[in-house]
Protein backbone atom coordinates (compact mmCIF):
# COMPACT_ATOMS: atom_id res chain seq x y z
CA UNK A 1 -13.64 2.61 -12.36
CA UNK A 2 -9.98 3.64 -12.11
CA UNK A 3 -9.64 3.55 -16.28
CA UNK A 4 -12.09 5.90 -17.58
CA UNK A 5 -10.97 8.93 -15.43
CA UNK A 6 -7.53 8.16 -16.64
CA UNK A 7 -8.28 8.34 -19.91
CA UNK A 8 -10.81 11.53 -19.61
CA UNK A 9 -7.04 13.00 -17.87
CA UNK A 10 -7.79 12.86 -14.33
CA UNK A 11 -5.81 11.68 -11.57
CA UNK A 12 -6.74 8.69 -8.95
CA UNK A 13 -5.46 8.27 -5.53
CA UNK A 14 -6.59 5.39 -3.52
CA UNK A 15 -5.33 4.84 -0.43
CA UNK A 16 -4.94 1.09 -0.61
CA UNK A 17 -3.92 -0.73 -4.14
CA UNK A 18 -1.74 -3.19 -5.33
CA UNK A 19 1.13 -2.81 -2.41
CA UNK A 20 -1.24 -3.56 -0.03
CA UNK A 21 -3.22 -6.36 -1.65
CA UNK A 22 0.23 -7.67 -2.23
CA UNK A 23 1.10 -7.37 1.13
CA UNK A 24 -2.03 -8.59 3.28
CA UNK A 25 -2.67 -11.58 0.92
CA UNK A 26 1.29 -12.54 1.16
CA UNK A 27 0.05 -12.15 5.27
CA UNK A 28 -2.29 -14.89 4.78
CA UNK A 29 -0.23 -17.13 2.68
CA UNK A 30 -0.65 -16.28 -0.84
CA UNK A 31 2.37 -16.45 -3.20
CA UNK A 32 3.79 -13.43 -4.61
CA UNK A 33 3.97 -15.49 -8.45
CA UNK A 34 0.60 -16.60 -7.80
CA UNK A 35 -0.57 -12.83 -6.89
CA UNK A 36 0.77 -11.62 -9.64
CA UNK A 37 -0.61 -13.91 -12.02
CA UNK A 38 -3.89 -13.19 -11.06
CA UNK A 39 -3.34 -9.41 -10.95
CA UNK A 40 -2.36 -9.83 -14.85
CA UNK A 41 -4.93 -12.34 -16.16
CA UNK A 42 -7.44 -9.76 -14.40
CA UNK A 43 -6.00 -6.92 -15.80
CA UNK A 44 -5.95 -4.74 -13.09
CA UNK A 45 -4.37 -0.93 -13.44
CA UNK A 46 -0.99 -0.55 -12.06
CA UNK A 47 -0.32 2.36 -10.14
CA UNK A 48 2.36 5.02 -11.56
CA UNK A 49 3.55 5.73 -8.15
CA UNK A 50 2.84 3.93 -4.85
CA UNK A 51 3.63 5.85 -1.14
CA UNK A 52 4.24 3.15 1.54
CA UNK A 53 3.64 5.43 5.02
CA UNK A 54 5.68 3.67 7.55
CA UNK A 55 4.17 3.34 10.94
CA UNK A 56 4.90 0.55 13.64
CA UNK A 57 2.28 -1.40 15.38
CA UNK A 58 2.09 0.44 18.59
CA UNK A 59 1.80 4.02 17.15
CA UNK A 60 -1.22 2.67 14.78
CA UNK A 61 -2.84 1.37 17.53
CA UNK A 62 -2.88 4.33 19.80
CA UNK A 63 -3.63 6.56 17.09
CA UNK A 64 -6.98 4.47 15.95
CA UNK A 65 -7.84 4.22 19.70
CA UNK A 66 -7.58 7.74 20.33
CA UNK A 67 -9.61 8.58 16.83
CA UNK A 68 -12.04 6.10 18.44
CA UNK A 69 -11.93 3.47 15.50
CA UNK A 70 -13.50 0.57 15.68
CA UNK A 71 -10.78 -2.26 15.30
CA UNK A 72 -10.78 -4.66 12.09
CA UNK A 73 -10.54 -8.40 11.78
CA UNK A 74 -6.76 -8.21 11.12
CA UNK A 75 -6.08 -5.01 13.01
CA UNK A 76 -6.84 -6.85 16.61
CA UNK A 77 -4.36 -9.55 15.95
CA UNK A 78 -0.57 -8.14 17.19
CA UNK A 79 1.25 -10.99 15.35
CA UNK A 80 -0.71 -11.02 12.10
CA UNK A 81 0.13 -7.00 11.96
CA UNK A 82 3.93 -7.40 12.86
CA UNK A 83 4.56 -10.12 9.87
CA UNK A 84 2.22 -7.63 7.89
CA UNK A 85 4.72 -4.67 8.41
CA UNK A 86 7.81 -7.48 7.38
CA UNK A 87 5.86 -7.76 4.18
CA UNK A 88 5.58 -4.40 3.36
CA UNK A 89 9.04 -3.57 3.91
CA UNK A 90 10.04 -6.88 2.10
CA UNK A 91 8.02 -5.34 -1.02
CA UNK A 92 9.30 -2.33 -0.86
CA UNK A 93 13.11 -3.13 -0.92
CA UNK A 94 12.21 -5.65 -3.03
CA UNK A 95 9.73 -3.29 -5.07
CA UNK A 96 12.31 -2.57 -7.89
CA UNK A 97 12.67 -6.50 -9.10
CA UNK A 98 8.83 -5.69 -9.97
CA UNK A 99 8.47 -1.42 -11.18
CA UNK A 100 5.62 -2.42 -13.36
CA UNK A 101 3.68 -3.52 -10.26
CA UNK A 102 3.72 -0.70 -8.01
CA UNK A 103 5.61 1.94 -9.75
CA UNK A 104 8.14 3.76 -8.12
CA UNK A 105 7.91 2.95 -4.59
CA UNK A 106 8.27 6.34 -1.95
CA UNK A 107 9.18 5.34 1.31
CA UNK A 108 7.20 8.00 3.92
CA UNK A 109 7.59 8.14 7.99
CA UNK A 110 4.32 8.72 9.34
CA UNK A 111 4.93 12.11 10.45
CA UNK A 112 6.11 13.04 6.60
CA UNK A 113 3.53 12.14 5.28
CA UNK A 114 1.53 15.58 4.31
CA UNK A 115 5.07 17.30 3.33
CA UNK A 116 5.90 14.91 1.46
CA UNK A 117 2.29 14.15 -0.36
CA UNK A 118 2.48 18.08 -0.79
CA UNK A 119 5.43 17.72 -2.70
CA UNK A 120 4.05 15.08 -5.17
CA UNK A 121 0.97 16.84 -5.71
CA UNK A 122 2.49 20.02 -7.02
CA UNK A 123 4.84 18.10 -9.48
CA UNK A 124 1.69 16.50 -11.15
């Protein structure tokens, strides 16, 4: 899916990929090695840039109650979100032992996050 409008020249934004497969299976006990193996053997597309939006648990949380959102299997459970964030930083300062994974790795706060996707956008 991702391949063909690639190669016809378009662009693809997704807004979860390979950081956070990484990150939610590490959650659940997966090895990074064994995640990566997979991710090769299955030859899936790695991203030319990833953007990590930092938020903390308790600002996610209000702001999916207040948009009314219905809360996900993980989403309910406070300590499986907290180690969840650990990974994600963990990746990202870590991100640079593996560029071919993610690509360059932009660190956003969450109330950046338009600027800053504004910014990218008019480079490309």
């Amino acid at each position: 899916m991702i391949r063909p409008v690639i190669d016809a020249g378009g662009i693809v934004v997704s807004d979860r990929y390979h950081l956070s497969t990484y990150a939610y299976q590490q959650t659940q006990g997966v090895e990074l090695s064994d995640l990566i193996k997979i991710h090769k053997e299955r030859r899936i597309e790695n991203p030319d840039l990833t953007v990590l939006i930092e938020v903390d648990y308790k600002t996610a949380s209000e702001r999916m109650k207040k948009r009314g959102e219905a809360i996900e299997k993980f989403e309910g459970d406070r300590e499986f979100i907290e180690k969840l964030i650990k990974n994600y930083k963990d990746l990202y300062i870590n991100g640079g032992d593996y560029p071919s994974l993610f690509g360059p790795i932009v660190l956003v706060k969450v109330g950046r996050v338009l600027m800053v996707l504004r910014g990218i956008f008019k480079k490309l």
